[in-house]
Protein backbone atom coordinates (compact mmCIF):
# COMPACT_ATOMS: atom_id res chain seq x y z
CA UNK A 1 257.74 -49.05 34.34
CA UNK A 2 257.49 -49.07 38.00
CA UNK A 3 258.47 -47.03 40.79
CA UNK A 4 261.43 -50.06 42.01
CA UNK A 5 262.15 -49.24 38.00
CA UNK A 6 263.13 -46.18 38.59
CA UNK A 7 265.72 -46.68 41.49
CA UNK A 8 268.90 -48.24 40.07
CA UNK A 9 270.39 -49.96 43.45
CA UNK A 10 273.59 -50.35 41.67
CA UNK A 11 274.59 -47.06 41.41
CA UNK A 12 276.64 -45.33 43.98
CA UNK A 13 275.07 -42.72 45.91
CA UNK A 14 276.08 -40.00 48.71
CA UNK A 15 277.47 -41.21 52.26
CA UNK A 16 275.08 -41.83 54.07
CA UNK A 17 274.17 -42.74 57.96
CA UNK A 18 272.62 -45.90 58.03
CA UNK A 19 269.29 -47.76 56.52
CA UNK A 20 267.04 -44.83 57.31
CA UNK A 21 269.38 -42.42 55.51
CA UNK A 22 269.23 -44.75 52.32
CA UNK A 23 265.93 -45.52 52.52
CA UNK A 24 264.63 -41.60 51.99
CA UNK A 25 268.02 -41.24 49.09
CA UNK A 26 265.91 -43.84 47.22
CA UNK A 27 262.63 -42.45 48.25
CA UNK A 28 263.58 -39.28 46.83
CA UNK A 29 265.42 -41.04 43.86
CA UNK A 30 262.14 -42.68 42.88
CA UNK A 31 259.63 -39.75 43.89
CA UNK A 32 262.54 -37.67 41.09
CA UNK A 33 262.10 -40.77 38.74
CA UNK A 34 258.32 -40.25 38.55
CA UNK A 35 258.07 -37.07 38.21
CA UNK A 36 260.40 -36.41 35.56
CA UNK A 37 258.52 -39.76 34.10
CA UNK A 38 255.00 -37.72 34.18
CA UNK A 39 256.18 -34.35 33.31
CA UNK A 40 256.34 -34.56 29.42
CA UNK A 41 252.39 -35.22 30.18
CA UNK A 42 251.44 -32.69 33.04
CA UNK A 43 253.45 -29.96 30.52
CA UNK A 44 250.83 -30.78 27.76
CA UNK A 45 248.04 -30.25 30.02
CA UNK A 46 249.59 -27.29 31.17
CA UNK A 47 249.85 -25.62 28.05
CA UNK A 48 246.41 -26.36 27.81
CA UNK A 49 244.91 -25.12 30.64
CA UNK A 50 243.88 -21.51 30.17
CA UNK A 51 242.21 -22.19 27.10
CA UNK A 52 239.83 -24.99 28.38
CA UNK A 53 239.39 -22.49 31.05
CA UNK A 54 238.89 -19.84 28.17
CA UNK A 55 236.37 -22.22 26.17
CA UNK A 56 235.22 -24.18 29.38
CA UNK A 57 235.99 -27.27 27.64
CA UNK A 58 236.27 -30.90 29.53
CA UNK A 59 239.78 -32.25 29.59
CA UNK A 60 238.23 -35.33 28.12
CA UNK A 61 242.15 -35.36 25.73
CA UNK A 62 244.32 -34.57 29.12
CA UNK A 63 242.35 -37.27 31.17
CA UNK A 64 242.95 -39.92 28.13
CA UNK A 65 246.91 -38.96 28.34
CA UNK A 66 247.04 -39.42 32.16
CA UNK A 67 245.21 -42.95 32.16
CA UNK A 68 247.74 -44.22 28.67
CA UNK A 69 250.08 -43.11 30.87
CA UNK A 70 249.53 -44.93 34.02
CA UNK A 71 248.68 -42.35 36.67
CA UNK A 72 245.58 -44.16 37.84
CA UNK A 73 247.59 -47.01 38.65
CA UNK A 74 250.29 -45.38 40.21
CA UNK A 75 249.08 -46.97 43.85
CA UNK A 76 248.46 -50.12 42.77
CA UNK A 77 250.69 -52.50 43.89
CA UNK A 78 253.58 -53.98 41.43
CA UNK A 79 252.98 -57.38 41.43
CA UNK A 80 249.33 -56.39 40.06
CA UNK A 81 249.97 -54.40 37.42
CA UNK A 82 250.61 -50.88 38.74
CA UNK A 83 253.43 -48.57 40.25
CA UNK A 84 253.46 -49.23 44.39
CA UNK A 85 254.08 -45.95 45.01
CA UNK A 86 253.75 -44.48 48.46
CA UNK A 87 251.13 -41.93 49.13
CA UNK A 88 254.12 -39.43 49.74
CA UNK A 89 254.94 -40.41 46.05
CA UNK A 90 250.96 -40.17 45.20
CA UNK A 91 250.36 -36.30 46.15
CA UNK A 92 253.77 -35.22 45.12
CA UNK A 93 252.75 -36.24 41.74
CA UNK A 94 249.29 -34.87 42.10
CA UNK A 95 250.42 -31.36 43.47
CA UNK A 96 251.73 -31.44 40.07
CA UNK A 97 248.85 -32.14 38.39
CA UNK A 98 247.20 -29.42 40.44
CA UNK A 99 249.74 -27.44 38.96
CA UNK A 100 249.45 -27.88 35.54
CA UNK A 101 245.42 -27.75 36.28
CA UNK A 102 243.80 -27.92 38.96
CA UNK A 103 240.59 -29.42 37.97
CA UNK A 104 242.69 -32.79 36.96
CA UNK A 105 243.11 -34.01 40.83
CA UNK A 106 239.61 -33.27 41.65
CA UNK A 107 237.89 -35.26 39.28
CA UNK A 108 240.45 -38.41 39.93
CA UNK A 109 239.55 -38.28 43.77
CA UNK A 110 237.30 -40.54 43.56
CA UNK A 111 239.35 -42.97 42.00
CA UNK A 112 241.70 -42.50 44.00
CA UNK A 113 240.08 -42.98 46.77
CA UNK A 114 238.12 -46.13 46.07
CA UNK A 115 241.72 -47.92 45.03
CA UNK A 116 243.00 -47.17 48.05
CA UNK A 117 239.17 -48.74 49.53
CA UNK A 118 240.35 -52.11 47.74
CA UNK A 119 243.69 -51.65 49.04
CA UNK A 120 242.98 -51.66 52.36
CA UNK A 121 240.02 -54.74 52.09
CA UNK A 122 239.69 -57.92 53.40
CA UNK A 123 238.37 -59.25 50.57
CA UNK A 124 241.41 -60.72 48.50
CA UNK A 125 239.21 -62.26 45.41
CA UNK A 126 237.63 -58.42 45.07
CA UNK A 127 240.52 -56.66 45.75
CA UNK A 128 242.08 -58.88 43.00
CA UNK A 129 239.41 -57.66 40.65
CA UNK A 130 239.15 -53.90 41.55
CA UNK A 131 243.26 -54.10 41.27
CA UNK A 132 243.54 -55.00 38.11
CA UNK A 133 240.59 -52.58 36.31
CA UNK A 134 242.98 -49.71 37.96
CA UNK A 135 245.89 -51.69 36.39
CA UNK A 136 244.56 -51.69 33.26
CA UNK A 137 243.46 -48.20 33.19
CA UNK A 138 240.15 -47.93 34.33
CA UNK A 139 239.19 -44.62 36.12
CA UNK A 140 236.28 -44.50 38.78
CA UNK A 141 234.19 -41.75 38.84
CA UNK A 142 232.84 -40.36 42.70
CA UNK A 143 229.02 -40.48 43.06
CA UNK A 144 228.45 -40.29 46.96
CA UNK A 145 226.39 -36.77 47.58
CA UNK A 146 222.90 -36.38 47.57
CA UNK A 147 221.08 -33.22 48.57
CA UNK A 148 219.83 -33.01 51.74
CA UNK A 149 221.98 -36.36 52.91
CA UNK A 150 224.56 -36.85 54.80
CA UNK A 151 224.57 -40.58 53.84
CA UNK A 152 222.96 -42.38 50.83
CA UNK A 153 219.10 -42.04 52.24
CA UNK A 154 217.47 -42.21 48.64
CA UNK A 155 219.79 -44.01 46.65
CA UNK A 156 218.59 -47.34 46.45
CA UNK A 157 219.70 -51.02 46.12
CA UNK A 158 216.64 -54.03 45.82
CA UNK A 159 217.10 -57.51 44.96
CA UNK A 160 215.45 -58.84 41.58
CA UNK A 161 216.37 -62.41 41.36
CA UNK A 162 220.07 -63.15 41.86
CA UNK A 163 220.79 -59.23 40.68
CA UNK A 164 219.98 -56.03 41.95
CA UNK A 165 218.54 -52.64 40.80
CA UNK A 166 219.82 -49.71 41.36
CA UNK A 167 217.45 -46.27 41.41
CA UNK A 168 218.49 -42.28 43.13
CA UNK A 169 220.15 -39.23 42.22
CA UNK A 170 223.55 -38.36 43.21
CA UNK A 171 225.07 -34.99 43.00
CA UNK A 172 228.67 -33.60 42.64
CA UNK A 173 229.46 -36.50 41.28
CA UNK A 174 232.92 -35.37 40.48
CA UNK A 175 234.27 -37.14 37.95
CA UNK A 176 231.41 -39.68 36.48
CA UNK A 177 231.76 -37.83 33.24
CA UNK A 178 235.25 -38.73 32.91
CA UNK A 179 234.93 -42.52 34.21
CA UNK A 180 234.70 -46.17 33.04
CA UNK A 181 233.35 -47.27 35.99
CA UNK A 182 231.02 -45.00 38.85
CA UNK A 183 232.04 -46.08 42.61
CA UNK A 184 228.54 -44.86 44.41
CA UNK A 185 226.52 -45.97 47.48
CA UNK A 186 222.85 -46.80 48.15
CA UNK A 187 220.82 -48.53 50.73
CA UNK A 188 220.11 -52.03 50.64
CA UNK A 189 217.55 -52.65 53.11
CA UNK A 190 219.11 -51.26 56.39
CA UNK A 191 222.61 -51.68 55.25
CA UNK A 192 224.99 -48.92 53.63
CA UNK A 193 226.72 -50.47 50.83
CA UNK A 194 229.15 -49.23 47.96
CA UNK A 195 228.35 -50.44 44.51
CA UNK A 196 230.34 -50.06 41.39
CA UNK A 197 229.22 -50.41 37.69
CA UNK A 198 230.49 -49.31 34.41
CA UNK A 199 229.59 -46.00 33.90
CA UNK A 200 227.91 -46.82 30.27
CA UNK A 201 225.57 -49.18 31.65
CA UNK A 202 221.86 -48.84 30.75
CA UNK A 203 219.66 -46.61 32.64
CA UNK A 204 222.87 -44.12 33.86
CA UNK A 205 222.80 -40.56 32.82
CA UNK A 206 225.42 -38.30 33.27
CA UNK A 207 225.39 -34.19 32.96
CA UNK A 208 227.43 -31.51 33.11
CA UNK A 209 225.53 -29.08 34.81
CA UNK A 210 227.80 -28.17 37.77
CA UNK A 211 227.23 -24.27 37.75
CA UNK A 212 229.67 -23.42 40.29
CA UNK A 213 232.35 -20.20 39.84
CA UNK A 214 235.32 -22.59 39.82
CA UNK A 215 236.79 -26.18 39.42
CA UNK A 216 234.63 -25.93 36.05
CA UNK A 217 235.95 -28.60 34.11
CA UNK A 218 235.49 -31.04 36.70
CA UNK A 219 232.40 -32.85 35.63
CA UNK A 220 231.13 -31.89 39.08
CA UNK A 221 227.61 -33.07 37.90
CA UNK A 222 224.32 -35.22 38.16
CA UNK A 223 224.14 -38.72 38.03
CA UNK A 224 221.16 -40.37 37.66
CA UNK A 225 220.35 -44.35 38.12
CA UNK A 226 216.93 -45.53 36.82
CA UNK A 227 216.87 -49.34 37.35
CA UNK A 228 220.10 -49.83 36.66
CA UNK A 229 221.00 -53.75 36.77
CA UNK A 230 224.03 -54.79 39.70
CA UNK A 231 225.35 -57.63 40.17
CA UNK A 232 225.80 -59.50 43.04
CA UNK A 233 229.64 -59.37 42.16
CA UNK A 234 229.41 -55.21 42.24
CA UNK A 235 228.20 -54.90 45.60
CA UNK A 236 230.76 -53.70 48.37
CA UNK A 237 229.73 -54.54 51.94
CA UNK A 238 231.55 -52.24 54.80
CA UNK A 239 233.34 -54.24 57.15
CA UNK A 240 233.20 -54.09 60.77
CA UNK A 241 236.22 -51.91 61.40
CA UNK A 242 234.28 -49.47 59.59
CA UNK A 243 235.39 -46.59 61.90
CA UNK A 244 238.78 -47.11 61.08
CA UNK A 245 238.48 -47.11 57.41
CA UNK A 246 236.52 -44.80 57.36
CA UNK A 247 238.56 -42.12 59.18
CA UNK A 248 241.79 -42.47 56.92
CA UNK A 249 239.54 -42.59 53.86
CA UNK A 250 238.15 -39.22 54.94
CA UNK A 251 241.60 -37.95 55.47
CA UNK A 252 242.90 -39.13 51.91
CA UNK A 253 239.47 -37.80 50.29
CA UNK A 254 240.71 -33.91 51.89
CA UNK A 255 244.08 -34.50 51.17
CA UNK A 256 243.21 -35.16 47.38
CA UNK A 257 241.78 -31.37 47.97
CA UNK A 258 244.60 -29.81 49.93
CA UNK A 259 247.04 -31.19 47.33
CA UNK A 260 244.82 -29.23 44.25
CA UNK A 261 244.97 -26.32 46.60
CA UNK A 262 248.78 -26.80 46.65
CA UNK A 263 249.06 -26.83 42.78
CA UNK A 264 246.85 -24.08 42.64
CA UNK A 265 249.39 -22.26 45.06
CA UNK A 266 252.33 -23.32 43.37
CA UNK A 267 251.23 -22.11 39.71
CA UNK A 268 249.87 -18.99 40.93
CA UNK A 269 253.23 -18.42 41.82
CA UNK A 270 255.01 -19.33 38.81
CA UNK A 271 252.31 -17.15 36.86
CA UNK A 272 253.16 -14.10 38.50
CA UNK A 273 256.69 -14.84 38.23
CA UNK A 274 256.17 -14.78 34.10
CA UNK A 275 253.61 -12.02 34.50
CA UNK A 276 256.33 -9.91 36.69
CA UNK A 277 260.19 -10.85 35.03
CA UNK A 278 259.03 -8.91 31.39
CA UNK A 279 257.41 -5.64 33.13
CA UNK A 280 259.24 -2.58 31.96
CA UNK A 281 256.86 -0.45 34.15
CA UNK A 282 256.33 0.49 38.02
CA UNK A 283 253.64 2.37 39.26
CA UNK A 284 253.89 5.42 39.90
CA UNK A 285 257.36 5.81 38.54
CA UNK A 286 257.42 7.82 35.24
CA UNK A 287 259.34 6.31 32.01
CA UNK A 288 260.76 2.82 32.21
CA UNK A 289 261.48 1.07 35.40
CA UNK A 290 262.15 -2.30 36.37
CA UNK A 291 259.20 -4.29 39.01
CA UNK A 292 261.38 -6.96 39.61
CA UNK A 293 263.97 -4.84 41.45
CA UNK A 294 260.90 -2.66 43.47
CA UNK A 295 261.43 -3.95 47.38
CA UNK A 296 257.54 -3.81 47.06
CA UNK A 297 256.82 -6.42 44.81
CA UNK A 298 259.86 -8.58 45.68
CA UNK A 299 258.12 -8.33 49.01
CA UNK A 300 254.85 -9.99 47.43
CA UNK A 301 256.84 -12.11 45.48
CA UNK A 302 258.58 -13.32 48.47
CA UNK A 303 255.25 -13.94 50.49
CA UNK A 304 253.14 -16.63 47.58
CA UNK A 305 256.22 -18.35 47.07
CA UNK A 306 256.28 -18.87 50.90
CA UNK A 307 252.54 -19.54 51.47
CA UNK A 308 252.72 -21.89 48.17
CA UNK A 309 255.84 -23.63 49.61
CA UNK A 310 254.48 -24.29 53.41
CA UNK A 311 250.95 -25.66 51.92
CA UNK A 312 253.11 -28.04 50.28
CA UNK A 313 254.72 -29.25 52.81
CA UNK A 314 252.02 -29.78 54.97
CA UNK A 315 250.11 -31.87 52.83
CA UNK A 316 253.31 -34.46 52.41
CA UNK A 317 253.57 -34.11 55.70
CA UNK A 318 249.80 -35.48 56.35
CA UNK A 319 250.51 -38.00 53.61
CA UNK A 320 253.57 -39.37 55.49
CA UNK A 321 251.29 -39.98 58.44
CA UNK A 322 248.40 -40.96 57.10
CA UNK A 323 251.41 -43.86 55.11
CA UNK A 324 252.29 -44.83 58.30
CA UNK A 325 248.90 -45.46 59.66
CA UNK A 326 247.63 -47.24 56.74
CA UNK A 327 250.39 -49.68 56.78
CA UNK A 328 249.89 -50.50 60.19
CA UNK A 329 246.10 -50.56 59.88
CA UNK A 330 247.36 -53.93 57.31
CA UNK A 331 249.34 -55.37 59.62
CA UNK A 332 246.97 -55.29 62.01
CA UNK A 333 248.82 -52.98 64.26
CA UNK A 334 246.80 -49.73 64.28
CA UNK A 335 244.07 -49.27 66.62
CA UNK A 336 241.40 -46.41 66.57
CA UNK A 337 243.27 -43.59 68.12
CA UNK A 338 245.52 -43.99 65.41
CA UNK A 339 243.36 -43.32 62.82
CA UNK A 340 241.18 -40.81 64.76
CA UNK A 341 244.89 -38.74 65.07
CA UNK A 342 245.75 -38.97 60.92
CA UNK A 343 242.05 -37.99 60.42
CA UNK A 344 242.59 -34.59 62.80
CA UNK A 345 245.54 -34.08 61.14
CA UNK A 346 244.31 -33.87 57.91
CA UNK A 347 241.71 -31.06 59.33
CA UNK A 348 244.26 -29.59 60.86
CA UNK A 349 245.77 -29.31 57.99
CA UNK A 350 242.89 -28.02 56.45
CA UNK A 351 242.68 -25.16 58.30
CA UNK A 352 246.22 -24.05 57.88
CA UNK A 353 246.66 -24.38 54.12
CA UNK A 354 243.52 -23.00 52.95
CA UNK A 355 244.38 -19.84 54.35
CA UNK A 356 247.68 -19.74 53.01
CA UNK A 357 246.71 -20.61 49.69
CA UNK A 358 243.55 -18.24 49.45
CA UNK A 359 246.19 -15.19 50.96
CA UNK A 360 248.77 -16.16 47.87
CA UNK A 361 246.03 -16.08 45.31
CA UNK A 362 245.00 -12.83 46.05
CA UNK A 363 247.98 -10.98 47.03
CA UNK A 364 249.40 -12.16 43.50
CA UNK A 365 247.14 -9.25 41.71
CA UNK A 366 249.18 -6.49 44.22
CA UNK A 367 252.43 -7.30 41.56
CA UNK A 368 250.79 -5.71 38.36
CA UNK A 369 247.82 -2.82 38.53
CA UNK A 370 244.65 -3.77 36.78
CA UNK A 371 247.00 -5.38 33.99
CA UNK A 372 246.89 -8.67 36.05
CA UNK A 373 243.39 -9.02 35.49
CA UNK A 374 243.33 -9.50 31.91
CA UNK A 375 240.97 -12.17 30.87
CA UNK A 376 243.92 -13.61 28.32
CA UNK A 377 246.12 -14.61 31.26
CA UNK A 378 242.84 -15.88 33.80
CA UNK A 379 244.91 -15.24 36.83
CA UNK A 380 241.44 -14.76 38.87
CA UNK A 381 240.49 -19.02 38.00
CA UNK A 382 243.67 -19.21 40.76
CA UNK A 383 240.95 -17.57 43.64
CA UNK A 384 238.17 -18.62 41.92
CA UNK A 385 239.15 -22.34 41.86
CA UNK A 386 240.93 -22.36 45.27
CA UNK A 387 237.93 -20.76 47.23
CA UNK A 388 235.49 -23.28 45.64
CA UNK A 389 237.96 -26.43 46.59
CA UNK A 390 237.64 -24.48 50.17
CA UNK A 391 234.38 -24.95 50.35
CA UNK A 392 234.06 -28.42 49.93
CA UNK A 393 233.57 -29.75 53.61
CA UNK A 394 233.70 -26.44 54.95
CA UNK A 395 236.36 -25.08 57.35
CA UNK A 396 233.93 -23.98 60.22
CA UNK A 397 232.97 -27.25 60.61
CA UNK A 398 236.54 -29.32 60.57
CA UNK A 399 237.40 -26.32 63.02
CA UNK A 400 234.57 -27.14 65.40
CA UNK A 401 235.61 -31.11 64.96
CA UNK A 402 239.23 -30.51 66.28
CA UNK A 403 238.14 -28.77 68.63
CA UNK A 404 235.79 -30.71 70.28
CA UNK A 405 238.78 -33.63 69.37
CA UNK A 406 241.04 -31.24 71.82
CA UNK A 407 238.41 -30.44 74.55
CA UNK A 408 236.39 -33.26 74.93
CA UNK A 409 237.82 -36.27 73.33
CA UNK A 410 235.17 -37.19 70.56
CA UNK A 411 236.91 -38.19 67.55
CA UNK A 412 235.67 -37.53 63.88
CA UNK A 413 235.28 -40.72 63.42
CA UNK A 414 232.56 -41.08 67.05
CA UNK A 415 230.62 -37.92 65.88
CA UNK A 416 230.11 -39.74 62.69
CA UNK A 417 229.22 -42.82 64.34
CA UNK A 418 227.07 -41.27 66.63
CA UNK A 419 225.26 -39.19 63.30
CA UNK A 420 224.83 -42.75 61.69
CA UNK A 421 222.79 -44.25 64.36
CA UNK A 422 220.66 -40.98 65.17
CA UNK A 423 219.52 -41.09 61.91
CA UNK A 424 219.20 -45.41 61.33
């Protein structure tokens, strides 16, 4: 089933004021469709999540269910196999995911993000290929970071015959453990290039040793290549509107975070909703009392659901822009500016909903004494997780890059440029 599947154009709908009017009725009609399509799914991870939490157990079972289910092809286009849904449609569906868990839209950024790669190349013969792996399920794992690198510096592509070898270390690999297929990149002489290979192929090892607070179950780890064989066929070049590309990847790779953070918001809130609605005790108030009438806690109540409710709506915001710019960037119609403006956005956006979100998960604990930290409910993985999605490309430093945007002009997109060639 598709997204166009889930929009019956037959049936009759509210007045409404013209094409724009019906277009967002069966925008919304669809974005309903595929939610309610997904939800039998997201509940079963949900259920699930404080005991894998608990155990610290992969979600090896909850990623199998997602890609039998589709949700890794959910941007690929129809007529190749997948769902064509907008990127509006994309993060609605994986603010629910964050949701139900949190670590489940980290580890598919990556693949996420190299679909919408193919989507937006030149290349029509690849983009065929890459297309219909997602189509038929495959998941790519993320293996960009090394230590110490901005860019891949160690990682290393050189030619043996009519193949290639491929030899480094990557770290945070977020998601490798999960995938069929690792999207990494590596120097081939002076060139940056992406390469993707299956991710059993001999000479890859992957390890769970991400030690980090929270985001556990994200198979954050090492990935090592030890003359791994690539073929020609595996071997992304950039293209020359690299800039471009680049920018509104970088803004869909921190959106993919924002919208985790969202989930994250947006549970915590339901969670202290069911921790709250039972309580037959106030503090401070002798006997039995009622915390869901106290003006104090309605008060907190009141401020997560509004925090957890703004972050959401900025991030579809971003996603509607950063839509609009990667359809024009096909049609040819979107020059730099364009995408240097979607990729502020997305910092902007940064800024503003990782405070909110880090404010709701801790003011949640003010509804319930030193009951709310009981390790059988793991309210604290709602900090824990959000302040270690926060750090990924840390605030300071998107601050300092809007700013400098503002003041002086230089895009994202030029400071990287400008990075690339100091250190070529």
């Amino acid at each position: 089933m598709t997204a166009q599947d889930l929009v019956d154009p037959t049936t009759e709908g509210p007045a409404t004021d013209g094409p724009a009017t019906d277009r967002r009725v069966a925008d919304r009609s669809a974005t309903d469709g595929l939610r309610a399509q997904f939800a039998p799914v997201l509940a079963r991870i949900r259920d699930g999540a404080v005991e894998r939490e608990q155990q610290r157990r992969l979600p090896f079972d909850a990623v199998d269910e997602l890609k039998a289910a589709g949700f890794g092809a959910l941007r690929v286009p129809v007529e190749q196999g997948g769902f064509g849904v907008t990127l509006r449609q994309l993060f609605t569906l994986l603010i629910d995911l964050g949701s139900a868990d949190s670590n489940l839209p980290q580890l598919l950024r990556g693949h996420f993000a190299f679909v919408e790669g193919r989507l937006a190349a030149r290349d029509r013969p690849a983009q065929a290929r890459w297309l219909r792996l997602a189509a038929d399920g495959v998941l790519f794992g993320n293996a960009q970071a090394e230590r110490g690198a901005e860019t891949a510096s160690t990682t290393a592509l050189r030619p043996d015959g009519s193949r290639f070898r491929l030899n480094g270390t990557k770290y945070y690999s977020t998601g490798t453990i999960f995938a069929d297929w690792i999207w990494a990149t590596a120097t081939l002489g002076d060139d940056h290039v992406g390469v993707a290979l299956p991710a059993d192929a001999p000479g890859v090892t992957r390890l769970d040793d991400w030690d980090g607070f929270g985001q556990r179950l994200t198979g954050s780890g090492t990935t090592r290549f030890e003359d791994v064989v690539v073929e020609d066929d595996q071997v992304i070049r950039f293209s020359a509107d690299e800039a471009g590309a680049h920018a509104a990847i970088t803004a869909f790779y921190q959106l993919v975070l924002l919208a985790a953070l969202a989930g994250i918001a947006r549970r915590a809130l339901e969670d202290t909703i069911e921790f709250v609605r039972p309580r037959t005790r106030t503090f401070g108030v002798p006997g039995t009392s009622s915390p869901r009438t106290d003006p104090l806690v309605l008060g907190v109540v009141g401020r997560v659901s509004a925090k957890a409710s703004a972050a959401e709506r900025i991030v579809l915001a971003v996603a509607d822009e950063l839509d609009e710019v990667r359809e024009a960037g096909l049609a040819g119609t979107a020059d730099q500016a364009a995408f240097d403006r979607v990729e502020v956005g997305a910092f902007e956006a940064q800024t503003t909903v990782i405070p909110l979100v880090l404010d709701a998960v801790t003011e949640l604990f003010e509804v319930g004494g030193a009951s709310a930290t009981s390790e059988d409910r793991r309210l604290d993985r709602h900090w824990r997780n959000a302040r270690t999605i926060a750090s990924h490309n840390p605030l300071i430093y998107r601050e300092r890059a809007v700013g400098d945007y503002r003041l002086n002009g230089v895009s994202p997109s030029a400071s990287w440029a400008a990075r690339r060639a100091e250190r070529s």
